[in-house]
PDB file of N, CA and C in Angstrom:
ATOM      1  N   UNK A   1      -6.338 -50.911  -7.526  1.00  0.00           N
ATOM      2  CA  UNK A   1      -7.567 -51.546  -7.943  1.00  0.00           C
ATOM      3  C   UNK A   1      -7.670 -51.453  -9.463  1.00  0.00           C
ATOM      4  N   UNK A   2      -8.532 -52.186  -9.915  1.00  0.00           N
ATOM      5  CA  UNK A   2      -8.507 -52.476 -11.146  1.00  0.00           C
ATOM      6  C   UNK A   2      -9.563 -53.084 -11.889  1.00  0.00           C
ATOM      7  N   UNK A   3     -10.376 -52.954 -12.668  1.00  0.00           N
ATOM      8  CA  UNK A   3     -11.655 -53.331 -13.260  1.00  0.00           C
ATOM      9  C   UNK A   3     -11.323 -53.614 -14.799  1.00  0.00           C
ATOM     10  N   UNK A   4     -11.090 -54.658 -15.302  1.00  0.00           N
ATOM     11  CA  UNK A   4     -11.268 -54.735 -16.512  1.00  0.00           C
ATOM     12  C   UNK A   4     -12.269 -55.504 -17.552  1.00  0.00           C
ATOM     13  N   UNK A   5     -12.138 -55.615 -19.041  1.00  0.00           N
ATOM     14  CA  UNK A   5     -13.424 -56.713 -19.052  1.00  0.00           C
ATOM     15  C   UNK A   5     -12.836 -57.869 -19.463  1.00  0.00           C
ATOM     16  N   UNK A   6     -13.645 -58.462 -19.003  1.00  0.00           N
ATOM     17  CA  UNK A   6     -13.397 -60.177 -19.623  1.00  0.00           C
ATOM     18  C   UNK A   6     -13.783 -60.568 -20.420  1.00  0.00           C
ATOM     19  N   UNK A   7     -14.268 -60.201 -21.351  1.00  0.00           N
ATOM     20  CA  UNK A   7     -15.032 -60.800 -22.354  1.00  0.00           C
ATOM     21  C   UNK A   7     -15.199 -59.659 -23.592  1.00  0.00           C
ATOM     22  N   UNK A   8     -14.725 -60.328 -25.389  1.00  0.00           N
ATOM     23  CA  UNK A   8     -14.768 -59.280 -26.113  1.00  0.00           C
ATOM     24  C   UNK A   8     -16.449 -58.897 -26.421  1.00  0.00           C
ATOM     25  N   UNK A   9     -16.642 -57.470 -26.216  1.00  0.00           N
ATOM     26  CA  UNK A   9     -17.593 -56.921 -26.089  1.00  0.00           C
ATOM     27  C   UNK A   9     -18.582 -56.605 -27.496  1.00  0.00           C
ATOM     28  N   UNK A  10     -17.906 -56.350 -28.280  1.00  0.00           N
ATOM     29  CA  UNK A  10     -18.294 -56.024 -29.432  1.00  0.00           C
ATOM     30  C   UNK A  10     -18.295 -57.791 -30.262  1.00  0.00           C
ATOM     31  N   UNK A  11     -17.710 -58.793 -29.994  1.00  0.00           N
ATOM     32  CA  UNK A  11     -17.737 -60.043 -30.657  1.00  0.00           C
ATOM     33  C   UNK A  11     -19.398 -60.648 -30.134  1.00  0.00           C
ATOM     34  N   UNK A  12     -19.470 -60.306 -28.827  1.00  0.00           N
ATOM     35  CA  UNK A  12     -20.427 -60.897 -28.123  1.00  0.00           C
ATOM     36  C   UNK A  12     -22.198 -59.967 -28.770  1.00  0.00           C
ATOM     37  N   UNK A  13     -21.855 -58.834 -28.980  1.00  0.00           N
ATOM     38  CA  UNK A  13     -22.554 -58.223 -29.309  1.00  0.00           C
ATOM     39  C   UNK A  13     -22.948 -58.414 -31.136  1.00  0.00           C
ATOM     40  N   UNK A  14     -22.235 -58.902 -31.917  1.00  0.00           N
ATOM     41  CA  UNK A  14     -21.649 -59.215 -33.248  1.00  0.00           C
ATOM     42  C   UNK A  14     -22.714 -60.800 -32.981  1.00  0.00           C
ATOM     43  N   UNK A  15     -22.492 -61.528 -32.036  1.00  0.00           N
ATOM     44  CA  UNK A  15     -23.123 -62.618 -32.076  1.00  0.00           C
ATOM     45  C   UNK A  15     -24.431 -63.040 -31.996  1.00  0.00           C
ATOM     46  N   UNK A  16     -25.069 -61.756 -31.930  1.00  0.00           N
ATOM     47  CA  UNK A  16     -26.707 -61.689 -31.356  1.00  0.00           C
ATOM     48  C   UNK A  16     -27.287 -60.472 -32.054  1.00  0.00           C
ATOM     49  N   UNK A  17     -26.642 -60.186 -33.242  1.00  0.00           N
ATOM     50  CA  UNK A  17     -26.840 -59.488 -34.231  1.00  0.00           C
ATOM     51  C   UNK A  17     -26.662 -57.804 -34.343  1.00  0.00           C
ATOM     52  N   UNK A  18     -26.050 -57.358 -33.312  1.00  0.00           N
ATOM     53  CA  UNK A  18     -25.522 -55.526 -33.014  1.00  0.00           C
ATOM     54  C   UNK A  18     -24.290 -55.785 -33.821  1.00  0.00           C
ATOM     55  N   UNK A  19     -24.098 -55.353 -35.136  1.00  0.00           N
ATOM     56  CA  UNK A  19     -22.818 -55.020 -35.686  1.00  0.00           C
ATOM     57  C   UNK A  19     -22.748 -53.400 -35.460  1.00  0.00           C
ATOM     58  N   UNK A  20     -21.363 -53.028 -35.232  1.00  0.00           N
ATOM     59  CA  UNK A  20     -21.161 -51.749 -34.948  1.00  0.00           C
ATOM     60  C   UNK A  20     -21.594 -50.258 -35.881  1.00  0.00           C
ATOM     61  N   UNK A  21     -21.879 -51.028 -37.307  1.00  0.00           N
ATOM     62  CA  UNK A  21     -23.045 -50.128 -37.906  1.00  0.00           C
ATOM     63  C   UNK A  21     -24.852 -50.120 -37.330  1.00  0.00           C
ATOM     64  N   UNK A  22     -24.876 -51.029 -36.416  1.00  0.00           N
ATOM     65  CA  UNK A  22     -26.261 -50.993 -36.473  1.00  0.00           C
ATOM     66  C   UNK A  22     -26.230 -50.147 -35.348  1.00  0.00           C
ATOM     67  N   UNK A  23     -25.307 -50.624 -33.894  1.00  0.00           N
ATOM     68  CA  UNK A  23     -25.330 -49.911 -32.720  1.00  0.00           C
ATOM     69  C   UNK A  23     -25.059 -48.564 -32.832  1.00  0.00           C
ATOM     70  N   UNK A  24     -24.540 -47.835 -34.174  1.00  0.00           N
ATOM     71  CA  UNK A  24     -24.487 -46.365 -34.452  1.00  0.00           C
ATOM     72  C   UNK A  24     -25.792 -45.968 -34.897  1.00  0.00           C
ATOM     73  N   UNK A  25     -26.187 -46.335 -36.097  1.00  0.00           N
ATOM     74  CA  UNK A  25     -27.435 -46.714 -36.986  1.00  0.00           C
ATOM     75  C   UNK A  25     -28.629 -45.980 -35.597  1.00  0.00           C
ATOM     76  N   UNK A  26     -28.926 -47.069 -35.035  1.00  0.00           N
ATOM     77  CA  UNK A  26     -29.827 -46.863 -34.010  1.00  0.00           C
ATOM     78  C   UNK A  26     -29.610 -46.291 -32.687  1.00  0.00           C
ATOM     79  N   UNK A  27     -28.189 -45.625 -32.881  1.00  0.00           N
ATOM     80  CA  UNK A  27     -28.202 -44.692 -31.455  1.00  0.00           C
ATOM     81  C   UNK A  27     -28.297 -45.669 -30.605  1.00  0.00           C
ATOM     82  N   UNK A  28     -27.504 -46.852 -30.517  1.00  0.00           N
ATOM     83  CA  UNK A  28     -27.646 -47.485 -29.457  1.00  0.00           C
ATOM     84  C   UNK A  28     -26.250 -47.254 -28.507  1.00  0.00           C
ATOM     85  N   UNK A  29     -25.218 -47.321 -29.156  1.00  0.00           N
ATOM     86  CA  UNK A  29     -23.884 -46.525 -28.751  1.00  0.00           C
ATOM     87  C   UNK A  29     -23.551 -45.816 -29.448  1.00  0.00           C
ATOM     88  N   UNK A  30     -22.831 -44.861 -29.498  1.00  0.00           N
ATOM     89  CA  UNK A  30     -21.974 -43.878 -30.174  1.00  0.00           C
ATOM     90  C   UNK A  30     -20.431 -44.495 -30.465  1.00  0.00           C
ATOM     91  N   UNK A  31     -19.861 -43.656 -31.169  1.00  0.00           N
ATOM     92  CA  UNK A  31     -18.581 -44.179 -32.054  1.00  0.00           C
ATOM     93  C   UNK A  31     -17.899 -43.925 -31.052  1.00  0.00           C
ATOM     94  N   UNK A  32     -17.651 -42.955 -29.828  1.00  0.00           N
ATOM     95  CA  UNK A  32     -16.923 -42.826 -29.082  1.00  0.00           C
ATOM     96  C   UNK A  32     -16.753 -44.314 -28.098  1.00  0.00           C
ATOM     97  N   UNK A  33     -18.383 -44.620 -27.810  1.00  0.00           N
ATOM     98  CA  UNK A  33     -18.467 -45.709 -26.960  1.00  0.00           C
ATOM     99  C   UNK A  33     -17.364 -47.194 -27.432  1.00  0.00           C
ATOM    100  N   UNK A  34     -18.222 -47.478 -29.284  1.00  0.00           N
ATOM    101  CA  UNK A  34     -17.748 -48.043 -29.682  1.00  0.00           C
ATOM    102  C   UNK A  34     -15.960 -48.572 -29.781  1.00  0.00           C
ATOM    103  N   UNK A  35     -15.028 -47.305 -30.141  1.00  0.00           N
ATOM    104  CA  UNK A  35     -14.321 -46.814 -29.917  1.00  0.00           C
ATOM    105  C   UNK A  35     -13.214 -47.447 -28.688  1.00  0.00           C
ATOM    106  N   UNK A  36     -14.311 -46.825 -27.408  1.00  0.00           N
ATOM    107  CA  UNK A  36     -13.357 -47.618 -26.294  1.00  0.00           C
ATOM    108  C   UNK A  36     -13.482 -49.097 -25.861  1.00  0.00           C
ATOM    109  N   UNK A  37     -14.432 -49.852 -26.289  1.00  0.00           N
ATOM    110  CA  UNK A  37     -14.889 -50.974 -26.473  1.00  0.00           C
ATOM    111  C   UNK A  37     -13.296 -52.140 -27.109  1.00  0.00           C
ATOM    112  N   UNK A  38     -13.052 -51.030 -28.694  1.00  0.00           N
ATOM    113  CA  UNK A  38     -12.222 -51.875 -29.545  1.00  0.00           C
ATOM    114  C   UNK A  38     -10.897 -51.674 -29.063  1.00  0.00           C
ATOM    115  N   UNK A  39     -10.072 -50.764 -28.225  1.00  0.00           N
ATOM    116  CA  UNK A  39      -8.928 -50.328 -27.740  1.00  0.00           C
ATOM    117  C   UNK A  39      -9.296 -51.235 -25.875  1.00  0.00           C
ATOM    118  N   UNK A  40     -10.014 -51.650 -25.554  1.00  0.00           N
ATOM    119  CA  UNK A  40     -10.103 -52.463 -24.258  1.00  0.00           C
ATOM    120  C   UNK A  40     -10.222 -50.976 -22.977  1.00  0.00           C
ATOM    121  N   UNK A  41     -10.824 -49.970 -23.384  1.00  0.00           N
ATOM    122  CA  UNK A  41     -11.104 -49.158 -22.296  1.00  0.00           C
ATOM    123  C   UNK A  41     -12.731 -49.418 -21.672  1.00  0.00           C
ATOM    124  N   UNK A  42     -12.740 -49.185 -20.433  1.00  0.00           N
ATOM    125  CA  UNK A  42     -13.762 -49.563 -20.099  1.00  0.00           C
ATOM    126  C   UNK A  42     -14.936 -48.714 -20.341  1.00  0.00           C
ATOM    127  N   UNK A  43     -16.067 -49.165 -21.249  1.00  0.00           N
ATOM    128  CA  UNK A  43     -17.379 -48.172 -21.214  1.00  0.00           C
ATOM    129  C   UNK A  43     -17.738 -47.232 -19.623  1.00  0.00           C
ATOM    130  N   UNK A  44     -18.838 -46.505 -19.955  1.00  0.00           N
ATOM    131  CA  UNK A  44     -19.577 -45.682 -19.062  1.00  0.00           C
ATOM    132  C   UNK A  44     -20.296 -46.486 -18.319  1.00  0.00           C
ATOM    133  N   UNK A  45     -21.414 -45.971 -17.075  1.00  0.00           N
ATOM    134  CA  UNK A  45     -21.913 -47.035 -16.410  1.00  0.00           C
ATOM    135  C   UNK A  45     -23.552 -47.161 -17.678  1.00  0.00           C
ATOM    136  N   UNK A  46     -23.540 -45.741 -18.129  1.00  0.00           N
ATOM    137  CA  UNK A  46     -24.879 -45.852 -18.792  1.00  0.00           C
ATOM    138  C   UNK A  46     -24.757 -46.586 -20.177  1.00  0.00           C
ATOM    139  N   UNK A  47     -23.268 -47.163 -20.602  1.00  0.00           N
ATOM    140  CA  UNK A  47     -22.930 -47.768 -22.164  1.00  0.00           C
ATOM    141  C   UNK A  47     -22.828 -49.188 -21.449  1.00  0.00           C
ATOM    142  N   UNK A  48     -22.722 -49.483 -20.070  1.00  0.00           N
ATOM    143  CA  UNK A  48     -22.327 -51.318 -19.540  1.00  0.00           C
ATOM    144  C   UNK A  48     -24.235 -51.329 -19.863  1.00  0.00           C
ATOM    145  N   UNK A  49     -25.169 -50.338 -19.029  1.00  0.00           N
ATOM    146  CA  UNK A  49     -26.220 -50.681 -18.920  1.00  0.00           C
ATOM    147  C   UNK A  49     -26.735 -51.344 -20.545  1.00  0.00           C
ATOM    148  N   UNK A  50     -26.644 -50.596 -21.676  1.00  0.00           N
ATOM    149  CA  UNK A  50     -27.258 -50.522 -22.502  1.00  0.00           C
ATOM    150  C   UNK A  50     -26.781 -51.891 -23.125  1.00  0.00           C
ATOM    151  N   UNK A  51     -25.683 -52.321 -22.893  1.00  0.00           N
ATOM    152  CA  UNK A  51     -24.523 -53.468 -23.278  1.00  0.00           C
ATOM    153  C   UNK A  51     -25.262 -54.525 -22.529  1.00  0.00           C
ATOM    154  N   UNK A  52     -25.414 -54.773 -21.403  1.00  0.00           N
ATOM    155  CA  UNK A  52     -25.907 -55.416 -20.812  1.00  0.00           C
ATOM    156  C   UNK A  52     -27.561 -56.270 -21.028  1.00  0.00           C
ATOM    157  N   UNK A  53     -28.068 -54.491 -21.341  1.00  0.00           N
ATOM    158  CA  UNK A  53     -30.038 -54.805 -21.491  1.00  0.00           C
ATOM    159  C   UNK A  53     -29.803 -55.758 -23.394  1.00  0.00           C
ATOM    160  N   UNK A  54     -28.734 -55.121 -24.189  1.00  0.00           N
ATOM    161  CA  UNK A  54     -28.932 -55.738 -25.483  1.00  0.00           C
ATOM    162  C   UNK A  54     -27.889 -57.136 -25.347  1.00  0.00           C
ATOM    163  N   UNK A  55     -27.188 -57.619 -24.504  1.00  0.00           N
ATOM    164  CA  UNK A  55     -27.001 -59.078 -24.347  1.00  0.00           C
ATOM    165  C   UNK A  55     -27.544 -60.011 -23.524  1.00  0.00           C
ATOM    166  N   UNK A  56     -28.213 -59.611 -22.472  1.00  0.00           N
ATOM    167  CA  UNK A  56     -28.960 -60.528 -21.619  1.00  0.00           C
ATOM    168  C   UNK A  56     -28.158 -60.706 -20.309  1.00  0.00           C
ATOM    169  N   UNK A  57     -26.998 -60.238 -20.232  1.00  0.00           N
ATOM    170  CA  UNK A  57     -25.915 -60.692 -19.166  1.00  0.00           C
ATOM    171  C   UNK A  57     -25.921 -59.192 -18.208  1.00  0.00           C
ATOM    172  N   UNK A  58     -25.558 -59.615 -16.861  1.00  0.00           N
ATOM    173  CA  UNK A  58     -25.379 -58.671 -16.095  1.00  0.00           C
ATOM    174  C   UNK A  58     -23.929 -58.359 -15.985  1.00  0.00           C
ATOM    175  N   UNK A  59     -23.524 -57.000 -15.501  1.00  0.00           N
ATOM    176  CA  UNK A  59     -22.077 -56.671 -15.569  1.00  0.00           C
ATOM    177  C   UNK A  59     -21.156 -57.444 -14.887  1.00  0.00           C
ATOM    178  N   UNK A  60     -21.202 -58.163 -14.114  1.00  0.00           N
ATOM    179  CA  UNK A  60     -20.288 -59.110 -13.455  1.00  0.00           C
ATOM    180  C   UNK A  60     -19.934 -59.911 -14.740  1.00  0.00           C
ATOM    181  N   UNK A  61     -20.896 -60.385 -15.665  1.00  0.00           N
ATOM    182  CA  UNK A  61     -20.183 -61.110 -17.089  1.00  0.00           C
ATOM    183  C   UNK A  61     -19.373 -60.435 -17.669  1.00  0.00           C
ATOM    184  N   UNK A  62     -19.259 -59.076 -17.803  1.00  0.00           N
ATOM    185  CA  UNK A  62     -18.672 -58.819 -18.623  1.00  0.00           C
ATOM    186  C   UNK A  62     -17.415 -57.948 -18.155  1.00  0.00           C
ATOM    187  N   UNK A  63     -17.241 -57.886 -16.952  1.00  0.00           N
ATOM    188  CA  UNK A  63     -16.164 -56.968 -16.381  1.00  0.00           C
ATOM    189  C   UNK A  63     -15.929 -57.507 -15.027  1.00  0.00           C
ATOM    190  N   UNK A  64     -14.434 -57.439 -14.854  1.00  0.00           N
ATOM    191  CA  UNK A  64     -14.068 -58.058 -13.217  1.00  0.00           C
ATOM    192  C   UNK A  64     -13.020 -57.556 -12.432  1.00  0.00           C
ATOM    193  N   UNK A  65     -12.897 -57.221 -11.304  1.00  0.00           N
ATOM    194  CA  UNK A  65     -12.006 -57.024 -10.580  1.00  0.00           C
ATOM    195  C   UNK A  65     -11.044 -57.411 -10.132  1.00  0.00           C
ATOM    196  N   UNK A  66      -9.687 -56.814 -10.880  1.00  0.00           N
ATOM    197  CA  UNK A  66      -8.476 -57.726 -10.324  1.00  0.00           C
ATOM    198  C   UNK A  66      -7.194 -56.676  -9.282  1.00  0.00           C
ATOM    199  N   UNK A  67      -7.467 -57.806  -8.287  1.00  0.00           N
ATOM    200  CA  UNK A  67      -6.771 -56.259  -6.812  1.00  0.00           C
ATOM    201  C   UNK A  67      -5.642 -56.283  -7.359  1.00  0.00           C
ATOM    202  N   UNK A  68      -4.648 -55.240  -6.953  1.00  0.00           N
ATOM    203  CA  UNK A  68      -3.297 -54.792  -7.147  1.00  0.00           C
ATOM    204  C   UNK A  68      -2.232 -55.615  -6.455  1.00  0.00           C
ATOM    205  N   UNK A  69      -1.094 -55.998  -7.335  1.00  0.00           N
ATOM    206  CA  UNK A  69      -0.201 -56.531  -6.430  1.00  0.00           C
ATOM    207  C   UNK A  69       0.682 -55.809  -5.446  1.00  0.00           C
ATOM    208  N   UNK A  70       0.582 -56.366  -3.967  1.00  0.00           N
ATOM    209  CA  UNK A  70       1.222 -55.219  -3.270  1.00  0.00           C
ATOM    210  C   UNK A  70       2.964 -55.502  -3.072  1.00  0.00           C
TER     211      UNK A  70
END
């Protein structure tokens, strides 16, 4: 199994005005969060939430399930 995201997270966030100084700035993510965002690891469930409430999109936009080849 496999969950990855589809969509760049931090561009999308860049587009609606969270540059990654502000999302530190205001404690909205941490550098760690940030961090796994820019290397394509998947956030926490409480960093999708916060990702989510500051883009308008629910997590199915931004992350998807792709099954394993058997």
């Amino acid at each position: 199994m496999a969950i990855r995201i589809k969509t760049d997270i931090l561009a999308a966030l860049k587009e609606v005005g969270y540059t990654s100084y502000r999302l530190r700035q205001e404690k909205l993510l941490g550098e760690r969060a940030i961090q796994k965002l820019r290397t394509g690891e998947l956030p926490s469930w409480n960093e999708l939430n916060t990702i989510c409430r500051l883009l308008g999109k629910q997590v199915g936009d931004l992350v998807e399930y792709v099954p394993d080849e058997e």
